[in-house]
PDB file of N, CA and C in Angstrom:
ATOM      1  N   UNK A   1      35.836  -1.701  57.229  1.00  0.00           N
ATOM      2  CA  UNK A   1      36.128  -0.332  56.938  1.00  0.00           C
ATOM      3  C   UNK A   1      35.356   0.090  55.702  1.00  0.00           C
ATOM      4  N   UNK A   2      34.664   1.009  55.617  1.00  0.00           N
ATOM      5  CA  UNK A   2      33.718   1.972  54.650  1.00  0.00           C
ATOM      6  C   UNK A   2      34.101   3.482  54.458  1.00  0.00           C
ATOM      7  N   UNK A   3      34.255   3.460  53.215  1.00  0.00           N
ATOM      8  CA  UNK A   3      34.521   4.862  52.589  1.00  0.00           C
ATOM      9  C   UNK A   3      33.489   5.262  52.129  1.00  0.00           C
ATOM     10  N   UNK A   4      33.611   6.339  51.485  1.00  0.00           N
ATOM     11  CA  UNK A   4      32.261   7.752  51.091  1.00  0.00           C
ATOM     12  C   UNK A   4      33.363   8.176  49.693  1.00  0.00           C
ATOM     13  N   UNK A   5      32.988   6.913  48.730  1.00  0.00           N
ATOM     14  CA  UNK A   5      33.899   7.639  47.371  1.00  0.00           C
ATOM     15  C   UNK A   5      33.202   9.086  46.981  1.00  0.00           C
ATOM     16  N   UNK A   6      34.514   9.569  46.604  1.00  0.00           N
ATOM     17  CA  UNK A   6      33.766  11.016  45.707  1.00  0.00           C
ATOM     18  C   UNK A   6      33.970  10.600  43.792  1.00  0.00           C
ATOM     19  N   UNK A   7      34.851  11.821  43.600  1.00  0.00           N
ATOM     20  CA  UNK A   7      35.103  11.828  41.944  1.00  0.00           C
ATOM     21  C   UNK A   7      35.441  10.467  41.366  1.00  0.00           C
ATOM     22  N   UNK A   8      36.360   9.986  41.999  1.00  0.00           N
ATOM     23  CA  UNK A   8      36.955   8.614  41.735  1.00  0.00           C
ATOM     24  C   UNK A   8      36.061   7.347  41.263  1.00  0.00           C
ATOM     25  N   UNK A   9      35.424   6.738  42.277  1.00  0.00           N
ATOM     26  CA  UNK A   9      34.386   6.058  41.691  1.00  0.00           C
ATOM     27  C   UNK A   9      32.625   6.070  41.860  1.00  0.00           C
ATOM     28  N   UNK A  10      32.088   7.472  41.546  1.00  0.00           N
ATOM     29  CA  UNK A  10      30.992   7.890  41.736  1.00  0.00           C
ATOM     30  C   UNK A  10      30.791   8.398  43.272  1.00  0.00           C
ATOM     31  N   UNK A  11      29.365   8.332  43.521  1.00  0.00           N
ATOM     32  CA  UNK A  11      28.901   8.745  45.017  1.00  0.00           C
ATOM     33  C   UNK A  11      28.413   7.531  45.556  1.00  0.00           C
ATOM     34  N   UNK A  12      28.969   6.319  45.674  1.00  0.00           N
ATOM     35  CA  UNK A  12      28.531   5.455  46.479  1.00  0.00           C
ATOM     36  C   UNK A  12      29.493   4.847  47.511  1.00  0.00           C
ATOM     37  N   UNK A  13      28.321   4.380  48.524  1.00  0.00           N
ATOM     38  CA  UNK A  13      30.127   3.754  49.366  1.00  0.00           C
ATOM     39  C   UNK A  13      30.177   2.269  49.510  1.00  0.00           C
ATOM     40  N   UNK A  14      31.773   2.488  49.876  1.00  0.00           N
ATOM     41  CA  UNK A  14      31.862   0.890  49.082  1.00  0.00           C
ATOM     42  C   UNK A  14      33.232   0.478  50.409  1.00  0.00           C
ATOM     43  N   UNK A  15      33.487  -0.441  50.389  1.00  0.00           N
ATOM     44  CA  UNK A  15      34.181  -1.022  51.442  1.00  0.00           C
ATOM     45  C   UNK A  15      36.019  -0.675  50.530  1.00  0.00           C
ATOM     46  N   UNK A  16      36.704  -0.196  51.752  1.00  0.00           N
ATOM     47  CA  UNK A  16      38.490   0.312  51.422  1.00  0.00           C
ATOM     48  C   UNK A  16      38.760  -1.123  50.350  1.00  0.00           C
ATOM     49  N   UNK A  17      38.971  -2.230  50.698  1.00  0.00           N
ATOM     50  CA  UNK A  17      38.780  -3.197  50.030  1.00  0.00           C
ATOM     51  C   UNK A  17      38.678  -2.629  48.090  1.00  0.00           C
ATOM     52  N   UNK A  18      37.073  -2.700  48.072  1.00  0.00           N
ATOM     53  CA  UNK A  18      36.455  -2.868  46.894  1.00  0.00           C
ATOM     54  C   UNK A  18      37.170  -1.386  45.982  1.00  0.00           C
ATOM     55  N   UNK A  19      37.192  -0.184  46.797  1.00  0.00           N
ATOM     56  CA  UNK A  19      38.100   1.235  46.368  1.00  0.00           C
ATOM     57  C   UNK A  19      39.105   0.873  45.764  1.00  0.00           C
ATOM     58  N   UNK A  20      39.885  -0.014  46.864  1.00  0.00           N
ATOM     59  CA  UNK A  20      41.396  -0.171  46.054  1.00  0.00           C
ATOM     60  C   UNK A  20      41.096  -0.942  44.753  1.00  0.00           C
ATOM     61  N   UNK A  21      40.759  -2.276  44.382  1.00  0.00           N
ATOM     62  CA  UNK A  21      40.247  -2.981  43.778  1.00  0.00           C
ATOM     63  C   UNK A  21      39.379  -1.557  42.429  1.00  0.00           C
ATOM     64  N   UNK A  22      38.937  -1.186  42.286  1.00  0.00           N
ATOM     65  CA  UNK A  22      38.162   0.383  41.434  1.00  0.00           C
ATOM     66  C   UNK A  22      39.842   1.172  40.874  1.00  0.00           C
ATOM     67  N   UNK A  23      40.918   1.296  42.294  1.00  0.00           N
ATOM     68  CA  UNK A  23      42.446   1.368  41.047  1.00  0.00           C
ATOM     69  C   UNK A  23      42.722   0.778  40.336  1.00  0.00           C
ATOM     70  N   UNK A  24      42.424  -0.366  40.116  1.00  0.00           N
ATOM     71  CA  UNK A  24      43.249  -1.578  39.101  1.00  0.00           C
ATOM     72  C   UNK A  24      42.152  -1.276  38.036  1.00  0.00           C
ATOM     73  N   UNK A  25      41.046  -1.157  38.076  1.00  0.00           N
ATOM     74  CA  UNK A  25      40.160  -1.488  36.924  1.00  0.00           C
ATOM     75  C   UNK A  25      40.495   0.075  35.738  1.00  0.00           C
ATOM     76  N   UNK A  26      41.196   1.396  36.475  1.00  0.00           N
ATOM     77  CA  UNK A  26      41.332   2.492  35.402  1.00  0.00           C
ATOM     78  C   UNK A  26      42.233   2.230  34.400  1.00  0.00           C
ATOM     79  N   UNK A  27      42.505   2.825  33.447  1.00  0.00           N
ATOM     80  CA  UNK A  27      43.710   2.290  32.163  1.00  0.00           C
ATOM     81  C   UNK A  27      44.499   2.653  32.972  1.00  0.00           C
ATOM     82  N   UNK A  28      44.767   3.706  33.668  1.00  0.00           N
ATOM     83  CA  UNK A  28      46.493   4.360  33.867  1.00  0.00           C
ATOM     84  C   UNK A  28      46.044   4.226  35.326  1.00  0.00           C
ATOM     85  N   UNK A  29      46.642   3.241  36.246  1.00  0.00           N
ATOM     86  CA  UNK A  29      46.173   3.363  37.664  1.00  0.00           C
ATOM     87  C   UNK A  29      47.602   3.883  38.226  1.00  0.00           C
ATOM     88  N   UNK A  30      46.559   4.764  39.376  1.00  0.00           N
ATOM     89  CA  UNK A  30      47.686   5.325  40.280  1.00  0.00           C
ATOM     90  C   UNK A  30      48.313   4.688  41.186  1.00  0.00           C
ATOM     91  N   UNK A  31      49.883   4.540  40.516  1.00  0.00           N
ATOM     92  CA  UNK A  31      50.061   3.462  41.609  1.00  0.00           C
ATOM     93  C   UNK A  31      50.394   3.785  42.822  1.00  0.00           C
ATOM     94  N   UNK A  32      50.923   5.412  42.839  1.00  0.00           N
ATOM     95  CA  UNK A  32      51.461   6.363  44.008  1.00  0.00           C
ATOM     96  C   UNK A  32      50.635   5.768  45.775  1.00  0.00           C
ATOM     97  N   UNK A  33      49.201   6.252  44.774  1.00  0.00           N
ATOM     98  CA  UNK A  33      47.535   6.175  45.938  1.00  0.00           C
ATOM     99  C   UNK A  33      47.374   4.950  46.160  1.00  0.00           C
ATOM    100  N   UNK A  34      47.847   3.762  45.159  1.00  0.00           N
ATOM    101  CA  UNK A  34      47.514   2.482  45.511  1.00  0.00           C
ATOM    102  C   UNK A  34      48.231   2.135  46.901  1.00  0.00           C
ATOM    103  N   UNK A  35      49.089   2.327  46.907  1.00  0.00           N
ATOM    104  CA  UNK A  35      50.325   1.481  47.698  1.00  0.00           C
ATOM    105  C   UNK A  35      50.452   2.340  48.538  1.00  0.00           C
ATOM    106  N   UNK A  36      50.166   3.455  49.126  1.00  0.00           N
ATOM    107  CA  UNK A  36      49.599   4.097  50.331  1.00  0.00           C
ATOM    108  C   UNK A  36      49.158   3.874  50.639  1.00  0.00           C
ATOM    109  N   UNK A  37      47.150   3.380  50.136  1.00  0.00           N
ATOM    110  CA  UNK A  37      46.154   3.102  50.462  1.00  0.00           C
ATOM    111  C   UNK A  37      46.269   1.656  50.795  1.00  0.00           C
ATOM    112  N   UNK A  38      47.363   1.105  50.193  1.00  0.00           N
ATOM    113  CA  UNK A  38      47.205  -0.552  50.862  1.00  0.00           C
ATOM    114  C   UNK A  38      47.924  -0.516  51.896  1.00  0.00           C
ATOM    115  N   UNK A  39      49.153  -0.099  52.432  1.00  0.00           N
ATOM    116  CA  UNK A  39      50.140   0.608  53.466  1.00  0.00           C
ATOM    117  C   UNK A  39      49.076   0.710  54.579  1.00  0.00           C
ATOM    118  N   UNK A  40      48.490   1.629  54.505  1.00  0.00           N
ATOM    119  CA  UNK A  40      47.517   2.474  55.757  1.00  0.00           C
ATOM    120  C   UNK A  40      46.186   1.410  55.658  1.00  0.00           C
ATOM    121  N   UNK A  41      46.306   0.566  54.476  1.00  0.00           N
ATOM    122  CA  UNK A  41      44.732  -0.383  54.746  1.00  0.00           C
ATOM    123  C   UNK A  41      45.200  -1.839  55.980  1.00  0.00           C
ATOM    124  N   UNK A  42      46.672  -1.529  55.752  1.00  0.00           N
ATOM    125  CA  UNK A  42      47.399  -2.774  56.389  1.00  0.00           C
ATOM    126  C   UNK A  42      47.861  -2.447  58.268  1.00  0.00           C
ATOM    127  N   UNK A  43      47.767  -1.306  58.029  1.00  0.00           N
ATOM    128  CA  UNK A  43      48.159  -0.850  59.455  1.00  0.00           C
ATOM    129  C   UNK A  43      47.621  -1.421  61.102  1.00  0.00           C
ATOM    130  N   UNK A  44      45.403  -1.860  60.639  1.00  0.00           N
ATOM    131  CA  UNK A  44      45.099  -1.643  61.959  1.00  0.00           C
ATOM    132  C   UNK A  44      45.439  -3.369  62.029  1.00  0.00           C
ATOM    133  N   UNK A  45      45.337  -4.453  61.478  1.00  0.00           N
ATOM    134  CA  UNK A  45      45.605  -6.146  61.740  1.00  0.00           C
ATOM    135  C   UNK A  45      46.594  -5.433  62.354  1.00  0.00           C
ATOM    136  N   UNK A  46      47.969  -5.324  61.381  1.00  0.00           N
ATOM    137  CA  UNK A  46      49.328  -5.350  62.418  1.00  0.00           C
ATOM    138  C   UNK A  46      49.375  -4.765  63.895  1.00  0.00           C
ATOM    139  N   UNK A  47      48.606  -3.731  63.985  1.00  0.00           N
ATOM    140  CA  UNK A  47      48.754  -3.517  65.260  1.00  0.00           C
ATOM    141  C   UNK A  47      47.837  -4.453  66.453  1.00  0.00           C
ATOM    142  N   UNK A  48      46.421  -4.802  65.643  1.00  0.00           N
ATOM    143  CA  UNK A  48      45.736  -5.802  66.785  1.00  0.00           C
ATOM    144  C   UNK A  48      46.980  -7.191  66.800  1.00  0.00           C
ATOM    145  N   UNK A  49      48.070  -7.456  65.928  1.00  0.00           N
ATOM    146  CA  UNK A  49      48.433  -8.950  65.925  1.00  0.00           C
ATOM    147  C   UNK A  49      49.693  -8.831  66.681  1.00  0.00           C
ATOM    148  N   UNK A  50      50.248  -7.520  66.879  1.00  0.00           N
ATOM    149  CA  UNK A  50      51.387  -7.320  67.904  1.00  0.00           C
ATOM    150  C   UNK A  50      51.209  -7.806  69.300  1.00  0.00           C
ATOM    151  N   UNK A  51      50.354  -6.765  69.677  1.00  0.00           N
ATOM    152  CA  UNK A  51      50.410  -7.117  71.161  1.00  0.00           C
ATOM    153  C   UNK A  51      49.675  -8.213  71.488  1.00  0.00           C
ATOM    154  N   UNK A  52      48.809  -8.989  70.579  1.00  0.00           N
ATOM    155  CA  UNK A  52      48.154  -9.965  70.876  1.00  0.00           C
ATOM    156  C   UNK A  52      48.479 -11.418  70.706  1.00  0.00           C
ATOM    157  N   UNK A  53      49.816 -11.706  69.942  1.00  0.00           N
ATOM    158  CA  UNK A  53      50.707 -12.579  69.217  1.00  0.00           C
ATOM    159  C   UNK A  53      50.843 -13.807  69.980  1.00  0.00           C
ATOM    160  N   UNK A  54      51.167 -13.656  71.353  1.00  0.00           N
ATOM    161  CA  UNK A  54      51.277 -14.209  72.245  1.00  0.00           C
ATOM    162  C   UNK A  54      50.362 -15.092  72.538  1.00  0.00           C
ATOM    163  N   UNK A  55      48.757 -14.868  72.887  1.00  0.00           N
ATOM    164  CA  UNK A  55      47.907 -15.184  73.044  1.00  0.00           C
ATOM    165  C   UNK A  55      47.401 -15.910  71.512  1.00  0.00           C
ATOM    166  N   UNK A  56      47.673 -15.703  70.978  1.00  0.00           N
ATOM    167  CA  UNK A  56      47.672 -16.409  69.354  1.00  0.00           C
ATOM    168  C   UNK A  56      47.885 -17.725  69.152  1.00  0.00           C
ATOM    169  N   UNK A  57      49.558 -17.182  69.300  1.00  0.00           N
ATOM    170  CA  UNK A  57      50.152 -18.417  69.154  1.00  0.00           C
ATOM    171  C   UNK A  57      49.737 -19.805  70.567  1.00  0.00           C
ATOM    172  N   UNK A  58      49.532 -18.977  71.448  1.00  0.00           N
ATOM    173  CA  UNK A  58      49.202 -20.099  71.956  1.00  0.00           C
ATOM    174  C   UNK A  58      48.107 -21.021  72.240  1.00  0.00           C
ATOM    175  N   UNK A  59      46.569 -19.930  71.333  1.00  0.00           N
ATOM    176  CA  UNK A  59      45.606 -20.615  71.087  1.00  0.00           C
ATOM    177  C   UNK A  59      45.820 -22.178  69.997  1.00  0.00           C
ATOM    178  N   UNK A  60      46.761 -21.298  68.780  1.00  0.00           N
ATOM    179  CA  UNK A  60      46.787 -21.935  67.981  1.00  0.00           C
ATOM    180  C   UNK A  60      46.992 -23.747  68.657  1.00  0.00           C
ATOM    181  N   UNK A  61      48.036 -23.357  69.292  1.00  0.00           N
ATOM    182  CA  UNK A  61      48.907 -24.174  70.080  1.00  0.00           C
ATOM    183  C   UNK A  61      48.175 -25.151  70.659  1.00  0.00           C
ATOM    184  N   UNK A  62      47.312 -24.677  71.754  1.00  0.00           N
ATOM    185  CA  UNK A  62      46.475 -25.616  72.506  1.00  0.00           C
ATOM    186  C   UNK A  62      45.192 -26.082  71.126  1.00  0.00           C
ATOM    187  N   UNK A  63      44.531 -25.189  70.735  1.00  0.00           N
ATOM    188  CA  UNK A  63      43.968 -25.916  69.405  1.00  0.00           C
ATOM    189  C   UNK A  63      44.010 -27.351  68.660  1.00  0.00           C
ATOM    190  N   UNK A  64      45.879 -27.029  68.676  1.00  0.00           N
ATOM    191  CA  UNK A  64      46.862 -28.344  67.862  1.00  0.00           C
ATOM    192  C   UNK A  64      47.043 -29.927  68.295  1.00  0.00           C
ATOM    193  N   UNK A  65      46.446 -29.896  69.985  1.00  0.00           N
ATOM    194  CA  UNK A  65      46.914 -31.076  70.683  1.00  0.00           C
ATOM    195  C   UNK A  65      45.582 -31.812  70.585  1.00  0.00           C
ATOM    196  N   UNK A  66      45.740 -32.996  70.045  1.00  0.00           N
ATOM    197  CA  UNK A  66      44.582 -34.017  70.145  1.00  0.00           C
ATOM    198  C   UNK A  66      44.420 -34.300  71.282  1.00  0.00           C
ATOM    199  N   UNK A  67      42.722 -34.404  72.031  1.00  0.00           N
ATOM    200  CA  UNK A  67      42.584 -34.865  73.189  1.00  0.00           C
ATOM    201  C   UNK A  67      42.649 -34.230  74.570  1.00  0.00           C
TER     202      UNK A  67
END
């Protein structure tokens, strides 16, 4: 995922990741935007790991057996 920072941290773009990471580094970080932005950064895994869980676990599974 790639953003298009504006005011916040110049005009370059930089991966949602590295943005959030640019909150922590201000003196007074917002923590309001942080924890939204990690909320909604967390959203698309959970949804690929729902319906796919199944098939997961049972890679893992067969993975696990020697031989």
């Amino acid at each position: 995922m790639a953003c298009r920072t504006g005011s916040l941290f110049g005009t370059t773009d930089v991966t949602l990741a590295v943005g959030l990471g640019n909150f922590l580094a201000a003196d007074d970080s917002p923590w309001e935007l942080l924890m939204a932005t990690g909320h909604i950064y967390a959203l698309p895994p959970a949804a690929i790991y729902y319906p796919f869980r199944r098939y997961m676990v049972a890679g893992l599974a067969a993975g696990a057996v020697k031989g």
